[in-house]
N, C-alpha and C. Protein backbone atom coordinates (compact mmCIF):
# COMPACT_ATOMS: atom_id res chain seq x y z
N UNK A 1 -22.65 -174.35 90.44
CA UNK A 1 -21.84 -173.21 90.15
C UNK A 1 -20.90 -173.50 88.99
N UNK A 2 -19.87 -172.22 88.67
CA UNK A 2 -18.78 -173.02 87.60
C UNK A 2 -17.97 -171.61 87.85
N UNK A 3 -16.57 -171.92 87.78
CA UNK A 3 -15.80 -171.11 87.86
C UNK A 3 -14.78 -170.96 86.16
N UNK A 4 -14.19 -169.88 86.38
CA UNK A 4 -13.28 -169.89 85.03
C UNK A 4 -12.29 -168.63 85.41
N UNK A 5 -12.06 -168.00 84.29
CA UNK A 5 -10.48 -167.13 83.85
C UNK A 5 -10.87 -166.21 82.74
N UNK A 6 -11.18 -164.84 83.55
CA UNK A 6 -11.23 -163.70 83.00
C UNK A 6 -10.23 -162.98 82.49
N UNK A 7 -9.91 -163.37 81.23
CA UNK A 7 -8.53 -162.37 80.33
C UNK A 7 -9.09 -161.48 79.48
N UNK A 8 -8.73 -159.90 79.62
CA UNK A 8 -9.51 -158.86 79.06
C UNK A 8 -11.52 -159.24 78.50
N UNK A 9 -11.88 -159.06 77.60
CA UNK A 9 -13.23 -159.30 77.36
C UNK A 9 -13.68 -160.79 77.19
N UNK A 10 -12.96 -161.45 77.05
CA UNK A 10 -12.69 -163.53 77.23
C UNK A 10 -13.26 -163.76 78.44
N UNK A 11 -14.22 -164.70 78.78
CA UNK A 11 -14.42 -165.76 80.00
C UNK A 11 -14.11 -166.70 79.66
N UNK A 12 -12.84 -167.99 79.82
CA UNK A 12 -12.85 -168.98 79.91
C UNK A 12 -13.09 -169.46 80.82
N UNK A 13 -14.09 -170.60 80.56
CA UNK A 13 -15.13 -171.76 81.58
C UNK A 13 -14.12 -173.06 82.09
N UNK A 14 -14.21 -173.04 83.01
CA UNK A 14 -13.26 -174.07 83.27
C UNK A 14 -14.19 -175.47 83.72
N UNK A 15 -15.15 -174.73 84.40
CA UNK A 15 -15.64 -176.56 85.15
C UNK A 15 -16.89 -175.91 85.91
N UNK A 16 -18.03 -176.59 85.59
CA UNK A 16 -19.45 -176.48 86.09
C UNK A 16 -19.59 -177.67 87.22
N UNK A 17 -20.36 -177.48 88.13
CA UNK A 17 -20.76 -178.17 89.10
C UNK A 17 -22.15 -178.12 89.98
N UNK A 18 -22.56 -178.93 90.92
CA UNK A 18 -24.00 -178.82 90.94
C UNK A 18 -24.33 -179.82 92.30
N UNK A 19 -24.98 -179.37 93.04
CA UNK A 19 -25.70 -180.37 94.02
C UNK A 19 -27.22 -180.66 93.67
N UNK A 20 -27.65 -180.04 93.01
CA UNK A 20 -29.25 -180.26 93.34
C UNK A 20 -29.32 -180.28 91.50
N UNK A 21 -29.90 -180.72 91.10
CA UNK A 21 -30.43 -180.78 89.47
C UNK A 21 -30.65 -179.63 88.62
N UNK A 22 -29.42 -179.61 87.45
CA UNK A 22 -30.00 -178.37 86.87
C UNK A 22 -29.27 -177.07 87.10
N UNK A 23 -28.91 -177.06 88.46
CA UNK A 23 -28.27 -175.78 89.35
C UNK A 23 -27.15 -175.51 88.05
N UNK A 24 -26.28 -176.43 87.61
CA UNK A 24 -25.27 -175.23 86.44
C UNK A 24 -25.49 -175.19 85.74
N UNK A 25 -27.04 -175.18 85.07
CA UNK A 25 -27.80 -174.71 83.74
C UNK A 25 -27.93 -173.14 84.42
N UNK A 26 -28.63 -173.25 85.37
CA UNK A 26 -28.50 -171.62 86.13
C UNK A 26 -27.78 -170.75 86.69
N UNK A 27 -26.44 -171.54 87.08
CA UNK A 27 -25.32 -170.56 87.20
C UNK A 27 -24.87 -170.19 85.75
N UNK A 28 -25.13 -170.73 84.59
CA UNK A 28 -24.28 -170.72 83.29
C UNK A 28 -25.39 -169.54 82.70
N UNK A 29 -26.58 -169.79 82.99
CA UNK A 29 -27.59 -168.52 82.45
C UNK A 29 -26.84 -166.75 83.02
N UNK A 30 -27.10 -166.98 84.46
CA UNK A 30 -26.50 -165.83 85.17
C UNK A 30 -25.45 -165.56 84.71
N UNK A 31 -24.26 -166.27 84.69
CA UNK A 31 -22.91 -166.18 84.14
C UNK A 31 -22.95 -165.10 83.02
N UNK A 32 -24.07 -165.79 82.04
CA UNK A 32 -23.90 -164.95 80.50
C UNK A 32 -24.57 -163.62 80.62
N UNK A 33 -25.16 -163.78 81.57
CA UNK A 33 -26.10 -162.48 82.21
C UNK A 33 -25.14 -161.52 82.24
N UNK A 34 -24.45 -162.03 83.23
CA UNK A 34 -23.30 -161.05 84.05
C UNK A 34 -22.61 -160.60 82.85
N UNK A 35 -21.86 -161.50 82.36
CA UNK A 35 -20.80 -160.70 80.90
C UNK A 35 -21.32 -159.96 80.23
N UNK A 36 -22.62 -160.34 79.63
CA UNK A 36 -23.54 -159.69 78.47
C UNK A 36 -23.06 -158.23 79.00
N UNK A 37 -23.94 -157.89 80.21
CA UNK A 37 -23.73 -156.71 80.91
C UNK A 37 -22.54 -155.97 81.28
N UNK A 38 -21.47 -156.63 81.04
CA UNK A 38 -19.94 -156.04 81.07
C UNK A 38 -19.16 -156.16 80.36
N UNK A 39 -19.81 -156.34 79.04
CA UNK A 39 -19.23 -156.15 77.41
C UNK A 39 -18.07 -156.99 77.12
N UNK A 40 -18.47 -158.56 77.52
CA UNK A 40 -17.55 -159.29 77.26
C UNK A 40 -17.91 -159.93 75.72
N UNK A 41 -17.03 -160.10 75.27
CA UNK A 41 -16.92 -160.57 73.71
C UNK A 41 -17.00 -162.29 73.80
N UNK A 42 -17.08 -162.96 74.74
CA UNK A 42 -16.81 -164.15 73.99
C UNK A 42 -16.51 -165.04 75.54
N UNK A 43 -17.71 -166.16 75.64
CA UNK A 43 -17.66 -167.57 76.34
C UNK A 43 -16.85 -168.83 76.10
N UNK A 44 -16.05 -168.69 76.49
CA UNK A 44 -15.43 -170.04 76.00
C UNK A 44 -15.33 -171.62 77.01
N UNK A 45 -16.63 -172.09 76.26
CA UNK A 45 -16.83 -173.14 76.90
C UNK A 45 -15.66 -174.54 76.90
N UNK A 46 -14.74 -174.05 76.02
CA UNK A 46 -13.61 -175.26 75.67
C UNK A 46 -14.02 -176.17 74.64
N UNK A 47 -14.97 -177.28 75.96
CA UNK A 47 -15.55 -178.75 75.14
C UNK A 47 -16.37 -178.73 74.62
N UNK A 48 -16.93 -178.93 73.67
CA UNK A 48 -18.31 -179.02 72.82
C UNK A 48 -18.72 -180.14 73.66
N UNK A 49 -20.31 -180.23 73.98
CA UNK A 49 -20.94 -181.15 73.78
C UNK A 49 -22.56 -181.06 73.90
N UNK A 50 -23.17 -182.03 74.06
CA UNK A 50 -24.80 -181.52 73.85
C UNK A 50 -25.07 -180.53 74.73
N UNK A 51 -25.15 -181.01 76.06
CA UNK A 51 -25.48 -179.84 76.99
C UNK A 51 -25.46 -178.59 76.72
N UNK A 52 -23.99 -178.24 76.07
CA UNK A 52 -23.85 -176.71 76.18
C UNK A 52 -24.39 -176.22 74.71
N UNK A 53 -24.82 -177.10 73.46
CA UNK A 53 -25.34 -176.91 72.59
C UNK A 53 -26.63 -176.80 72.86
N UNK A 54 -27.38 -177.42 73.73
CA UNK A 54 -28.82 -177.08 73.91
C UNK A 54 -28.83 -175.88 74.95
N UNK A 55 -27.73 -174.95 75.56
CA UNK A 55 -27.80 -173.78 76.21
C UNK A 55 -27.59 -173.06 75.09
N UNK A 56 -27.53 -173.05 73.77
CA UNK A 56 -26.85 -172.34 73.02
C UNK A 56 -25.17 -172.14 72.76
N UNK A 57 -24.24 -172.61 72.93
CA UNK A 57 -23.55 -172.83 72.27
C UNK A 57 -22.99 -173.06 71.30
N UNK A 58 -22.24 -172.30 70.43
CA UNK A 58 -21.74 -172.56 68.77
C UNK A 58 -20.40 -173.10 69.01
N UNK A 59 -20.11 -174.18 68.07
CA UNK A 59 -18.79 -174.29 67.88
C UNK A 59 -18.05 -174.06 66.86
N UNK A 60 -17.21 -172.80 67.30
CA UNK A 60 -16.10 -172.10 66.17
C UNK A 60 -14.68 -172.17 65.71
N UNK A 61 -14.67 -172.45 64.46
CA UNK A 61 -13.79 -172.75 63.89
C UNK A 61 -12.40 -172.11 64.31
N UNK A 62 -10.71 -172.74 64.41
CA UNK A 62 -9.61 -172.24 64.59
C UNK A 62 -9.46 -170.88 64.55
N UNK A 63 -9.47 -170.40 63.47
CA UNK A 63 -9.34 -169.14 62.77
C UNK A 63 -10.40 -168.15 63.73
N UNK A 64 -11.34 -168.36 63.58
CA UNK A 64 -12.53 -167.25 63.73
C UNK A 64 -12.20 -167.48 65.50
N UNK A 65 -11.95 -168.06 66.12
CA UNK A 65 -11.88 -168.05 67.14
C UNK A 65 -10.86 -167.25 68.23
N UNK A 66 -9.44 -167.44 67.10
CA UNK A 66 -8.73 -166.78 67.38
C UNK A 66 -8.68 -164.81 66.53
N UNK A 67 -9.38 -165.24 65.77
CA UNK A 67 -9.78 -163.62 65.13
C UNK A 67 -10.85 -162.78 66.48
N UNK A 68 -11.58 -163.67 67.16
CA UNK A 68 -12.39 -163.32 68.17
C UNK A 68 -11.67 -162.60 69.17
N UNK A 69 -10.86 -163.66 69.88
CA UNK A 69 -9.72 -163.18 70.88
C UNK A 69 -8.58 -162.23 70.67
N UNK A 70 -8.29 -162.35 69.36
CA UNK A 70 -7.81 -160.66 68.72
C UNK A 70 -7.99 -159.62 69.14
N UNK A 71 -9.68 -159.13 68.62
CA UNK A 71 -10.41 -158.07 68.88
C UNK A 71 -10.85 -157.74 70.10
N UNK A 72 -11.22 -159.11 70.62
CA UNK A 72 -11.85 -158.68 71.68
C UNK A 72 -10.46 -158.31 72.78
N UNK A 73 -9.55 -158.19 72.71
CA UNK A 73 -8.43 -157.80 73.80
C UNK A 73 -7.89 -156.28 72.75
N UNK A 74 -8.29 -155.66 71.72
CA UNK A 74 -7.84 -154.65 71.37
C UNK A 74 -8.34 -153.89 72.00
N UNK A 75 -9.54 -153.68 72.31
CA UNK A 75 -10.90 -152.81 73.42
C UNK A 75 -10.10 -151.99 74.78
N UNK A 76 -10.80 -151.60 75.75
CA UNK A 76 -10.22 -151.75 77.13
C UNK A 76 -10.69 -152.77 77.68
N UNK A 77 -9.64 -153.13 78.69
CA UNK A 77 -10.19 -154.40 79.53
C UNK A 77 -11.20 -154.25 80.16
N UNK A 78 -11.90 -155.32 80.35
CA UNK A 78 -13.16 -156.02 80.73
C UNK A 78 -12.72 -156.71 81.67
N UNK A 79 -12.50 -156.93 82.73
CA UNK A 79 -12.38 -157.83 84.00
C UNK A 79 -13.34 -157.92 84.53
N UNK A 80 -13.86 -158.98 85.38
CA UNK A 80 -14.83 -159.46 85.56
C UNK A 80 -14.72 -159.14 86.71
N UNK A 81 -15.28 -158.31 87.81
CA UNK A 81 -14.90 -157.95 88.94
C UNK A 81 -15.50 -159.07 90.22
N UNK A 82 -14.72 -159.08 91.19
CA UNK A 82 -14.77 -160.14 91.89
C UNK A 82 -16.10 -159.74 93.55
N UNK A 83 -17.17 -160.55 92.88
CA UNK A 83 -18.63 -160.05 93.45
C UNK A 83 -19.13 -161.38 93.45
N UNK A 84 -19.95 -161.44 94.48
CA UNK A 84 -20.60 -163.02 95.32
C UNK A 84 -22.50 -162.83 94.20
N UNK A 85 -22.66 -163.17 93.59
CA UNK A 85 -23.74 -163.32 92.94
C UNK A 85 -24.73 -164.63 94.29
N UNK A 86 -26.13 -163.90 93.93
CA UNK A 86 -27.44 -164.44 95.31
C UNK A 86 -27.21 -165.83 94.70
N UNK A 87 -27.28 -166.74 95.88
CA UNK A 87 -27.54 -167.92 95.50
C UNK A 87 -28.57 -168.21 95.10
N UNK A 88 -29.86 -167.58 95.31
CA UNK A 88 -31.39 -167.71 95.05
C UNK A 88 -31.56 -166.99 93.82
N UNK A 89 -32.59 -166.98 93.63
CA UNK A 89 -33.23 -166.52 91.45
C UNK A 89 -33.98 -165.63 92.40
């Protein structure tokens, strides 16, 4: 699984976790699933590192990042509403 902090169209990722192999490559798929679908602007994984670069991850520069979080809170809010997603695919 991985939990985080929904501020207007922003998900910040706080911390992925996993019992069985793989499992928060697939909560992190669903995750983006879920936002895609509720017009969130922007994942913020924090740390760069391979992992989340081979899920697709970009890492963006100061500026553009905070130009991101700008816009994306000018919108109406986007809250991520609080719903138990299937543990199964």
């Amino acid at each position: 699984g991985l939990y985080g902090v929904a501020v207007g169209r922003f998900f910040f990722g706080e911390s992925m976790f996993h019992r069985a192999t793989d499992a928060s490559k697939v909560a992190l798929v669903m995750l983006c699933r879920h936002l895609a679908a509720r017009d969130f602007a922007l994942l913020d994984c924090q740390v760069p590192n391979p992992h989340l670069f081979r899920m697709g991850a970009v890492e963006l520069p100061r500026a553009a990042f905070l130009d991101r979080l700008y816009r994306a809170n000018l919108g109406p809010d986007g809250p991520l509403p609080r719903v138990m997603l299937p543990a199964t695919l």
